[in-house]
Protein backbone atom coordinates (compact mmCIF):
# COMPACT_ATOMS: atom_id res chain seq x y z
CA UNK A 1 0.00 0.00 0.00
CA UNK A 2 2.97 2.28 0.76
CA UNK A 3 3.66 1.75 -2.62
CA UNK A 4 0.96 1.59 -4.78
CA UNK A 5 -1.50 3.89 -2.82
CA UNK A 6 0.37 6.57 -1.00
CA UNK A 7 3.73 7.41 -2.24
CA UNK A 8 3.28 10.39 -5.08
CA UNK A 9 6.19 12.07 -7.29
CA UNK A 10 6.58 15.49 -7.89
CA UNK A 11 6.05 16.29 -11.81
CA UNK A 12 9.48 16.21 -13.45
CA UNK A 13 10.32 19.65 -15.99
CA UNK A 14 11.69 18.48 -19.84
CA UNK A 15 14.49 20.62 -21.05
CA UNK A 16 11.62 23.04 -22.36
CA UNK A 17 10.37 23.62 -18.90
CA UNK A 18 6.72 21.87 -19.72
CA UNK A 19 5.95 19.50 -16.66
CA UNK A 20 5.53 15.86 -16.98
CA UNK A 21 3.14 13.79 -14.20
CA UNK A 22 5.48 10.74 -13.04
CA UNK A 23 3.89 7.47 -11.57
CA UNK A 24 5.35 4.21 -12.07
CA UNK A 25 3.74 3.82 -15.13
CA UNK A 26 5.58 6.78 -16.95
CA UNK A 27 8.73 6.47 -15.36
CA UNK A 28 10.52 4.07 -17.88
CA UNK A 29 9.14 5.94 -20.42
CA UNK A 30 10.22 8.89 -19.76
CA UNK A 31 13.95 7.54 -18.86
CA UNK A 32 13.86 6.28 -22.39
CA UNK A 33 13.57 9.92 -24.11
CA UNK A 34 15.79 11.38 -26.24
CA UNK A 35 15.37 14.73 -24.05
CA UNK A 36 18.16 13.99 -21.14
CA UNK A 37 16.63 17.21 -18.97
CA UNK A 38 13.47 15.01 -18.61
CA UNK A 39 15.10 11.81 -18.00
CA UNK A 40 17.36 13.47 -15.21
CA UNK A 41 14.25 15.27 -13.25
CA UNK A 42 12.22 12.13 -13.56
CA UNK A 43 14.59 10.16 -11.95
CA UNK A 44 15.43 12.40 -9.33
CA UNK A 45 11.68 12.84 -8.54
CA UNK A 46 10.95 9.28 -8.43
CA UNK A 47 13.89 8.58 -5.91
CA UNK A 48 13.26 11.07 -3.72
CA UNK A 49 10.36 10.17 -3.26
CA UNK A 50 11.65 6.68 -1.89
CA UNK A 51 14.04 8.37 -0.06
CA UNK A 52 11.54 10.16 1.99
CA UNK A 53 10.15 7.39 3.21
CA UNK A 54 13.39 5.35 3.54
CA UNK A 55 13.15 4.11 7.34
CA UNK A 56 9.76 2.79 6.68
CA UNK A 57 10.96 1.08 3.75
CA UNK A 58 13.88 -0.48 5.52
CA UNK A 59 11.79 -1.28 8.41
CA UNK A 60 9.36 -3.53 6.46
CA UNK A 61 11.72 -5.34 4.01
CA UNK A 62 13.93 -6.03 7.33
CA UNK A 63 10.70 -7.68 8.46
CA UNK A 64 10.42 -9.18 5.26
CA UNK A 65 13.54 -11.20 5.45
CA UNK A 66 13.23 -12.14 9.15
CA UNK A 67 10.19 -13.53 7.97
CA UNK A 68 11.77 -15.83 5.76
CA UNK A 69 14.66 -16.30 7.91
CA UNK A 70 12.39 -17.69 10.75
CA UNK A 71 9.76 -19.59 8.80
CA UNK A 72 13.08 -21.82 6.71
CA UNK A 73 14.72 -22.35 10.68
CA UNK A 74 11.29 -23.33 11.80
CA UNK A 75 10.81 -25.93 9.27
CA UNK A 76 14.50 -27.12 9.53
CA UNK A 77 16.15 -25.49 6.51
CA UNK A 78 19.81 -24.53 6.26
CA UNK A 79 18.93 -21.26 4.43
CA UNK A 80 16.04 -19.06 3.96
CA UNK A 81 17.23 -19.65 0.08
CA UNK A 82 17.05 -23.35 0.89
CA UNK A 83 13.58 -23.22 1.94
CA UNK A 84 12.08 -20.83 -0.91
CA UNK A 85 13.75 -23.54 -3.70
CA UNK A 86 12.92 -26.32 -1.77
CA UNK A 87 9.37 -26.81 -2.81
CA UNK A 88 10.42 -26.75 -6.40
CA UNK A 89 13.77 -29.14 -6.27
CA UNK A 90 16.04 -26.64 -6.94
CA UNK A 91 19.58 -26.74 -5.68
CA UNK A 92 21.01 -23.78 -3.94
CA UNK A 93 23.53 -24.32 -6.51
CA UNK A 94 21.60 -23.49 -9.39
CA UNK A 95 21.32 -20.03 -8.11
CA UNK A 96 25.33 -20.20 -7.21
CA UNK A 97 26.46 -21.33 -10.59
CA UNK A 98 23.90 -18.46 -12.00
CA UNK A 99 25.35 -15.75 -10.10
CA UNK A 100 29.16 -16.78 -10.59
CA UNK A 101 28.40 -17.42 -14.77
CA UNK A 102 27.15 -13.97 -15.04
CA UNK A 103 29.99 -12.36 -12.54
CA UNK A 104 32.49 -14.49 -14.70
CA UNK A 105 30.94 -12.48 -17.64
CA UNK A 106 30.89 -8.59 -16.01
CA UNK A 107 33.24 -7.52 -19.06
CA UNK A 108 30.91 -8.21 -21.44
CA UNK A 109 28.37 -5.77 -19.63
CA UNK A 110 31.42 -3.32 -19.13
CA UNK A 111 31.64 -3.38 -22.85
CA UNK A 112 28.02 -2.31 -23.47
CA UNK A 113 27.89 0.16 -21.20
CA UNK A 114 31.50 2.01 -23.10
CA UNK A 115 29.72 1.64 -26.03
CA UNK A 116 26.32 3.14 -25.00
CA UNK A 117 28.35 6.06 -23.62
CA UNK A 118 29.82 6.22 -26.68
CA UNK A 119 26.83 6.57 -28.99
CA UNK A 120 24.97 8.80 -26.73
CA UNK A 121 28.21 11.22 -26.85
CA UNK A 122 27.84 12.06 -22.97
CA UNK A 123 31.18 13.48 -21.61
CA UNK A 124 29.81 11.70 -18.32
CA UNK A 125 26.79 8.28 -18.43
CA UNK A 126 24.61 8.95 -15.74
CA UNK A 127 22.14 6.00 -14.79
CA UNK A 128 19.32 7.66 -15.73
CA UNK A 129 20.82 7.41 -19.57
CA UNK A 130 20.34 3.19 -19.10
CA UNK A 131 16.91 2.84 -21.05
CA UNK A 132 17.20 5.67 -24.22
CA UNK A 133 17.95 3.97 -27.21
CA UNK A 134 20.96 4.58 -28.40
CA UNK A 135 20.61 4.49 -32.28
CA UNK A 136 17.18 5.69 -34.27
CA UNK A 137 14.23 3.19 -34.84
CA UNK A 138 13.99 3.50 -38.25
CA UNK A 139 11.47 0.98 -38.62
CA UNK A 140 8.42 3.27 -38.05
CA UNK A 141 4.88 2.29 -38.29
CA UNK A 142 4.25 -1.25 -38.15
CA UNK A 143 0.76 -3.22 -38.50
CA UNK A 144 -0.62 -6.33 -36.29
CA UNK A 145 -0.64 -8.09 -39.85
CA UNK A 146 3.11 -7.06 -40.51
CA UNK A 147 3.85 -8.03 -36.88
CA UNK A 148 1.90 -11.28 -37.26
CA UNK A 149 3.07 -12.45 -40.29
CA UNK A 150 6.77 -11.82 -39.40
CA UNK A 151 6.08 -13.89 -35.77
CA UNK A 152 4.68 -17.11 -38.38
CA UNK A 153 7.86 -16.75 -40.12
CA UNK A 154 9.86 -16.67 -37.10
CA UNK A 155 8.19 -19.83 -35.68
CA UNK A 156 8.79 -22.24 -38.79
CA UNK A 157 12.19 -24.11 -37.18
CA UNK A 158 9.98 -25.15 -34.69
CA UNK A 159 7.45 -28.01 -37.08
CA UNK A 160 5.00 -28.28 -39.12
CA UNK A 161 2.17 -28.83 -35.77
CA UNK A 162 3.39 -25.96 -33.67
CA UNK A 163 3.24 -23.44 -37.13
CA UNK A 164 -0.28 -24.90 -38.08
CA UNK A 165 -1.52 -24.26 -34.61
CA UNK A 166 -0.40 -20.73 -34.23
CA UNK A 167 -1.45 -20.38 -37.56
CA UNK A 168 -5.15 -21.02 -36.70
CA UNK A 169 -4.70 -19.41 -33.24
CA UNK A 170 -3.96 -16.18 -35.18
CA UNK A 171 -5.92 -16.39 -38.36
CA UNK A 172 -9.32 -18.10 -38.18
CA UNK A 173 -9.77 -18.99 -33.81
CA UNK A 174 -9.09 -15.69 -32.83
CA UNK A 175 -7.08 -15.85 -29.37
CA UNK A 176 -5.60 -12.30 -29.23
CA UNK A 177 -8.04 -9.20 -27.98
CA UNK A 178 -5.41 -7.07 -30.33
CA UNK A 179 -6.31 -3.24 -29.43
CA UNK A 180 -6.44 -0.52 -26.42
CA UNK A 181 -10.14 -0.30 -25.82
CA UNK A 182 -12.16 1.69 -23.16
CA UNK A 183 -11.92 -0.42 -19.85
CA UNK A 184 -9.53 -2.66 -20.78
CA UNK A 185 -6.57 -3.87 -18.79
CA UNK A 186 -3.03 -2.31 -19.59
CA UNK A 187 0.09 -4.40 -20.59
CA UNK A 188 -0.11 -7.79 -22.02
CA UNK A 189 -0.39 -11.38 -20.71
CA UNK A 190 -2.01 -14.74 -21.77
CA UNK A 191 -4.44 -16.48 -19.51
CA UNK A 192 -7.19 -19.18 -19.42
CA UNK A 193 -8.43 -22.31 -18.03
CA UNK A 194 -8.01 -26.23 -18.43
CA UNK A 195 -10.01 -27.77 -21.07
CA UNK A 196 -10.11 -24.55 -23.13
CA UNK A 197 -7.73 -22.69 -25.58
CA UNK A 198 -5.67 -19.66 -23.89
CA UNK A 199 -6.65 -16.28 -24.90
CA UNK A 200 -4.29 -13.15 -24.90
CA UNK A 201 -4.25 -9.70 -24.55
CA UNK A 202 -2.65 -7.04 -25.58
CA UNK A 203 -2.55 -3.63 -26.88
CA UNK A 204 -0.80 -3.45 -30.47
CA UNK A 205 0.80 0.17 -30.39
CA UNK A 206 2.10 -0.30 -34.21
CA UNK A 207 6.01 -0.71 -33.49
CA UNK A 208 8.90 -3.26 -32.48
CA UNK A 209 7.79 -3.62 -28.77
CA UNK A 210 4.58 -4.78 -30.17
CA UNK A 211 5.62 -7.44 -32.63
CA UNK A 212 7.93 -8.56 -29.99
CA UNK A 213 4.97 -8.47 -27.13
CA UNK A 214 2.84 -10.74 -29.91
CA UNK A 215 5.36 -13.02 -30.18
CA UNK A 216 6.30 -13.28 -26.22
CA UNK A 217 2.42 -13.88 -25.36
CA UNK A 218 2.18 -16.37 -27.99
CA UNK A 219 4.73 -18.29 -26.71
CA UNK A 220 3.19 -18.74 -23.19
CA UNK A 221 -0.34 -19.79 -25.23
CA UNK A 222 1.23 -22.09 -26.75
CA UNK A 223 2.85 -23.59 -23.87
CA UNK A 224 -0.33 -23.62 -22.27
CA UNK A 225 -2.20 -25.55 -25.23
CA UNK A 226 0.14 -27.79 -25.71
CA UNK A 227 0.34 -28.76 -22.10
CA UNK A 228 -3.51 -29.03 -21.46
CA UNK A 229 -3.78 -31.07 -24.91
CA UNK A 230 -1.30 -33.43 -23.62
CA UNK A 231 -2.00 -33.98 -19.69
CA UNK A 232 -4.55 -34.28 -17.21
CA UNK A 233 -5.47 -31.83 -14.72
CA UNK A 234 -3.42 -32.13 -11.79
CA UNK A 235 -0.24 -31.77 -14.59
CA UNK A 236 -1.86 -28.76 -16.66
CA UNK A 237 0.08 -26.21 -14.95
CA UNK A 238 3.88 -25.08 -15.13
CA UNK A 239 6.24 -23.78 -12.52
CA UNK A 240 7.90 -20.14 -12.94
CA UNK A 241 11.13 -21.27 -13.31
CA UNK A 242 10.14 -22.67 -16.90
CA UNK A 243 7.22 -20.08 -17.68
CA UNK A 244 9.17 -17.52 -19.26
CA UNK A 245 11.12 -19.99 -21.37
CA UNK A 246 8.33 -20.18 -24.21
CA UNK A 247 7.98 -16.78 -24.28
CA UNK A 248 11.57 -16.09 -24.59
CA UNK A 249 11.87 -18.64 -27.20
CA UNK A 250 9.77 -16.84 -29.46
CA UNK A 251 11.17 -13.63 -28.68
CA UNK A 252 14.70 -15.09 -29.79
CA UNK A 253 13.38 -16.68 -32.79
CA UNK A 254 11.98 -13.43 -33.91
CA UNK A 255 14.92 -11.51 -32.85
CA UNK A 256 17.32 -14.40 -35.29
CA UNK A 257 14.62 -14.06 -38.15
CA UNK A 258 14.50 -10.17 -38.61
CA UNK A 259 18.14 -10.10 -38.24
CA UNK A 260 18.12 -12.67 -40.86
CA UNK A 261 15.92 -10.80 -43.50
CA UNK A 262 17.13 -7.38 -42.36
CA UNK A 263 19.92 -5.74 -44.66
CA UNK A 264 19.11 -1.74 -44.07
CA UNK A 265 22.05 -0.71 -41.19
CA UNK A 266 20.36 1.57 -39.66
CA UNK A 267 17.40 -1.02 -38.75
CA UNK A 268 19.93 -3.82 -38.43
CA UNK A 269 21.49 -1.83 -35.48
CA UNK A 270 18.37 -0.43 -33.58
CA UNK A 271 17.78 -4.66 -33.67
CA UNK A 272 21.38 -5.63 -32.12
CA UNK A 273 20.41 -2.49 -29.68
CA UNK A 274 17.05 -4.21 -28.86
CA UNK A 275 18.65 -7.99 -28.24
CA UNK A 276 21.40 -6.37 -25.92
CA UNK A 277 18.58 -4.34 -23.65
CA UNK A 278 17.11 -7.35 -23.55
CA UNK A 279 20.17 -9.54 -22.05
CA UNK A 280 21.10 -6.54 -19.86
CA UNK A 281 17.25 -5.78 -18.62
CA UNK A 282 16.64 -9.72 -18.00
CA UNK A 283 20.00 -11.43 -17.45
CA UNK A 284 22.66 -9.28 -15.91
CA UNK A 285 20.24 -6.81 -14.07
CA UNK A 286 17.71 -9.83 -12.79
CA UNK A 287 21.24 -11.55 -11.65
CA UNK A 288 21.81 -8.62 -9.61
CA UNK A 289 18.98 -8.52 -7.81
CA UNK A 290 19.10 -12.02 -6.79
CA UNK A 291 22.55 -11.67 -5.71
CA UNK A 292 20.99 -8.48 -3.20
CA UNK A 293 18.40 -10.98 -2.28
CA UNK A 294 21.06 -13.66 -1.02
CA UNK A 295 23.22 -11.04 0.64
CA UNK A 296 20.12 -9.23 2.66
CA UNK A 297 19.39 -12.45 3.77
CA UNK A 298 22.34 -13.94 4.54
CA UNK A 299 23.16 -10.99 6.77
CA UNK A 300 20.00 -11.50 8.66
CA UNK A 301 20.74 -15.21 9.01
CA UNK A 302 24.21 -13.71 10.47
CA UNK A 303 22.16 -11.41 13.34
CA UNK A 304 23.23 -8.14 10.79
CA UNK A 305 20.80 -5.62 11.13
CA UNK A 306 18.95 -4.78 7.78
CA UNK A 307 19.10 -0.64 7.90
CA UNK A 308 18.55 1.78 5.42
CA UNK A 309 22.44 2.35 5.23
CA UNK A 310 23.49 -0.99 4.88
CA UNK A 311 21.26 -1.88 2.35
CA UNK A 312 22.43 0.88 0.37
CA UNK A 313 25.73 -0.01 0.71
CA UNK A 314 25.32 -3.41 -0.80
CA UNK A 315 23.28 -2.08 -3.75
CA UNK A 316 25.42 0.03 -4.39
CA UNK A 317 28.84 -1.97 -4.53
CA UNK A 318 26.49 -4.66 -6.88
CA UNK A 319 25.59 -1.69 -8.99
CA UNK A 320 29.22 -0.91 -9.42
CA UNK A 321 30.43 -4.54 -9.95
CA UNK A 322 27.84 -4.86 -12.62
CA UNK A 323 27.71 -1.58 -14.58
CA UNK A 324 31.73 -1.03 -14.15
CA UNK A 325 33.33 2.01 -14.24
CA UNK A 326 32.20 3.85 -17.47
CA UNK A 327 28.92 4.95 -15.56
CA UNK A 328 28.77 7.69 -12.80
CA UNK A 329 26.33 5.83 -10.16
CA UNK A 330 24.19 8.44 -8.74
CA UNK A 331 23.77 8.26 -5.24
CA UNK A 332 20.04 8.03 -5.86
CA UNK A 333 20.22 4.26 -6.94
CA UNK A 334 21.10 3.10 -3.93
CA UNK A 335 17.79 3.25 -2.63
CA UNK A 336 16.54 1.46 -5.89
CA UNK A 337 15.79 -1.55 -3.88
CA UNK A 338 13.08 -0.07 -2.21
CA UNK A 339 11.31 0.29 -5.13
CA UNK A 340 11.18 -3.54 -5.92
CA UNK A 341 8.24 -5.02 -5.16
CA UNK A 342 9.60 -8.51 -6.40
CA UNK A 343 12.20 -8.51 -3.21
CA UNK A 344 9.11 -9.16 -1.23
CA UNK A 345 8.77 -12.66 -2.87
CA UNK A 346 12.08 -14.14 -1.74
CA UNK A 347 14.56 -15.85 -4.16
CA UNK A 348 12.21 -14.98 -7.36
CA UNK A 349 13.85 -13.26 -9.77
CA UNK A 350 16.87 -15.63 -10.24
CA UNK A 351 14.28 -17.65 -12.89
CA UNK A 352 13.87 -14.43 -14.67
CA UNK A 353 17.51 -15.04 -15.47
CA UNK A 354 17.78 -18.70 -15.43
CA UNK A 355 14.70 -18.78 -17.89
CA UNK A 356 16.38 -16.01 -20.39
CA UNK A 357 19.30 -18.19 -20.16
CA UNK A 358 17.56 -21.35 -20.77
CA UNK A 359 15.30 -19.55 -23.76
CA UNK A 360 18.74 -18.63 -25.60
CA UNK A 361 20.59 -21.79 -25.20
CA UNK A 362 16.90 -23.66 -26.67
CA UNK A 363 16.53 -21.24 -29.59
CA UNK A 364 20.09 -21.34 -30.70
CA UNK A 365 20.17 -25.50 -30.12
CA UNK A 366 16.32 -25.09 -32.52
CA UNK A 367 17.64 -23.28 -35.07
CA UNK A 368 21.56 -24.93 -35.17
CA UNK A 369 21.25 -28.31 -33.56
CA UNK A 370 17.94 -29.63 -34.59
CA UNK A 371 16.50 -29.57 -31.35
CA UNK A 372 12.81 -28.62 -32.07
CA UNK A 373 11.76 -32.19 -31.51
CA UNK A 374 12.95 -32.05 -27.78
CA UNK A 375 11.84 -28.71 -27.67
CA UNK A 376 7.77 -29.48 -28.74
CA UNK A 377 8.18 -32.16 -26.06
CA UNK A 378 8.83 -30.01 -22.96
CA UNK A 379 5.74 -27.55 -23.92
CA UNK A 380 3.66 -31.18 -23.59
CA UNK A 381 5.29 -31.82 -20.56
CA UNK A 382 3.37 -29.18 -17.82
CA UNK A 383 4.45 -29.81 -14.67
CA UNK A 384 4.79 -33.89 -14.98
CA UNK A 385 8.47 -33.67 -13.86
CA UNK A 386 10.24 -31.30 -12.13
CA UNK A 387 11.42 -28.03 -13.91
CA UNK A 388 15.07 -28.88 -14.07
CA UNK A 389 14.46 -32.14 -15.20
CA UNK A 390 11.97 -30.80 -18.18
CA UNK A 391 14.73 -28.82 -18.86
CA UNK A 392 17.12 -31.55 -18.81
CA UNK A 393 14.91 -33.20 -21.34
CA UNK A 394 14.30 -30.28 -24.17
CA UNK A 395 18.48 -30.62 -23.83
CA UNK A 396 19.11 -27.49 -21.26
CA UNK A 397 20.74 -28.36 -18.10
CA UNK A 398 19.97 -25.34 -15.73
CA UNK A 399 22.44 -27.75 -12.87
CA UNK A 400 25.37 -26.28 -14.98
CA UNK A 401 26.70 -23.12 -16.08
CA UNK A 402 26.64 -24.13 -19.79
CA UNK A 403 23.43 -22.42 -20.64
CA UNK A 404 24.14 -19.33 -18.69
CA UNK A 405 27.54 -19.76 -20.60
CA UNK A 406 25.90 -20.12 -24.15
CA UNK A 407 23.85 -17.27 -23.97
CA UNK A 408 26.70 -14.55 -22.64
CA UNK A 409 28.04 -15.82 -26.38
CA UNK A 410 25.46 -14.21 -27.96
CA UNK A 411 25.36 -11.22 -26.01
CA UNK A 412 29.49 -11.10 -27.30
CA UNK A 413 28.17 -12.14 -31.03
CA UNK A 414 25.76 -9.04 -30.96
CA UNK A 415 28.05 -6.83 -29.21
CA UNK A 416 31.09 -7.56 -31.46
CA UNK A 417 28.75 -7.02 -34.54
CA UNK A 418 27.53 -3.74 -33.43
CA UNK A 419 30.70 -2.22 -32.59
CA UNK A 420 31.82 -3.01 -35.49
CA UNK A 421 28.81 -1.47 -37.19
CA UNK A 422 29.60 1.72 -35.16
């Protein structure tokens, strides 16, 4: 509630002095202008607003973890990390091997960040110049059937069934509610019930994100069909730690197809861009905050007290580790783990990571290995096995670093290519 109901910003001023309302839903948008005034004032009004109510804050996510810390002791766990992957048979060392593959792989992120300065031609990168683009979209307006028709093309490695049923999904059984209307909910997501197709929503805003929202929902429908077509009841569901994978999947395969058809430079950049937000957003910035989330509570487990100093002096040191030294870190995200609602759900957001790693490592082994086969298998599969194990079987072992591994060489493949481009 202190959150979502009572915290307000102040409007933030763009470089023409006009005000602009912020509220958690304009936030990232304005962060990704072109107009560096805005982006500045809207993250200084959005922190300070955390910052005012910082004791509060620390008081009720210290809470939070002495919650988990007591409930895993009281049911005879090791570790309150133990206890939250416990009822999915996942080994603490999953999350280990995650956090020391991406660590291994900091340079990489280094690299990015050099070349983002570079491009935006900043005598100093702030951290409020993370989310603008860095090179045009010059791919303008684009239409659901443009969008749609790319996503079917994108999806052929994957067989003649999974094509014909996305095919019909799209074109003559209508799944997707496609456009913004009056009352209807924001965002996108795919949702249904047992014995019935999925149906999705979104709301088609004729550009990139779009296709690439189409595709990502259409991945999770299709997991969902193909696992209530192929098992009862009590296995139609799927954990988190595998949900994102399908959507990922199709994500990747779109991301290999346009790059495949796409010969213009300028669009063939803003592309490369797109895939490395993606791997930074999802991979290296989701690793960080489950690497928070193990400290916080380790230092509770340890008697540390949880105050609003110390826990901005871990963020920050992880912010530094991870963005290197090409960025000037504002003071002001140091309290950015306040603003996380996800830290509230203990050891979480590590699948956000280990399911962007898996997604890469199954799209590459699709489209290079023949692996589509396996693949078609594990969207059958629901939850009749545990998720590392249905992992295991579409050929992804998420008990090793290899995926994590596998993916930070395409995030080098894309980088290389696009400073070279540059």
């Amino acid at each position: 509630m202190l959150n979502e109901a009572d915290i307000t910003f102040e409007p933030a001023l763009d470089s023409k002095g006009e005000e602009h309302q912020v509220t958690h839903g304009t936030f990232i948008g304005y962060l990704q202008s072109d107009d560096r005034t805005l982006r500045k004032n809207a993250f200084n009004s959005l922190y300070s607003s955390y910052y005012a109510q910082k004791n509060t804050l620390a008081a009720v996510y210290n809470a939070a973890v002495k919650r988990d810390v007591v409930t895993s002791r009281l049911r005879n766990h090791k570790t309150a990390q133990e206890a939250a992957l416990f009822a999915y048979n996942i080994l603490t060392s999953v999350y280990s091997e995650l956090i020391a593959a991406v660590r291994k792989h900091l340079p990489l992120m280094h690299r990015y960040i050099s070349l983002r300065k570079k491009l935006l031609g900043v005598d100093t990168l702030y951290m409020y110049d993370l989310y603008t683009p860095i090179v045009e979209n010059t791919f303008g307006h684009i239409e659901y059937d443009e969008a749609k028709a790319n996503v079917l093309q994108a999806v052929q490695p994957l067989g003649e069934d999974y094509v014909k049923t996305i095919t019909s999904a799209l074109e003559k059984e209508k799944w997707v509610d496609i456009y913004e209307n009056k009352g209807k909910r924001s965002g996108a997501y795919s949702w249904g019930a047992y014995g019935c197709h999925p149906f999705v929503s979104i709301n088609f805003n004729y550009n990139v994100d779009s296709m690439f929202t189409l595709a990502h929902e259409m991945g999770h429908a299709m997991h969902s069909n193909y696992t209530w077509s192929n098992q009862p009841v009590v296995y139609g569901d799927y954990t988190i730690f595998v949900a994102e994978v399908a959507s990922t999947v199709n994500e990747a395969l779109l991301m290999e197809y346009l790059l495949s058809v796409t010969a213009d430079e300028s669009r063939r950049k803003y592309l490369l861009n797109y895939y490395m937000e993606q791997f930074r957003g999802t991979l290296f910035r989701q690793t960080m905050f489950a690497e928070f989330e193990l400290i916080t509570h380790e230092m509770s487990e340890r008697g540390e007290p949880l105050t609003f100093d110390s826990l901005c002096e871990v963020y920050m040191k992880l912010n530094r580790d991870y963005y290197g030294s090409d960025i000037e870190l504002n003071r002001e995200i140091s309290w950015e783990w306040a603003r996380i609602p996800h830290f509230y759900t203990p050891f979480y957001v590590y699948q956000y990571a280990t399911g962007y790693s898996a997604a890469i490592a199954l799209s590459q082994r699709i489209l290079k290995e023949n692996g589509a086969g396996d693949y078609i298998n594990f969207l059958k599969s629901g939850s009749s096995k545990y998720s590392i194990d249905l992992l295991k079987g579409a050929g992804v072992d998420m008990s090793s670093p290899k995926p994590v591994e596998n993916a930070m060489k395409v995030f080098e493949n894309i980088l290389e290519e696009m400073e070279k481009l540059v």
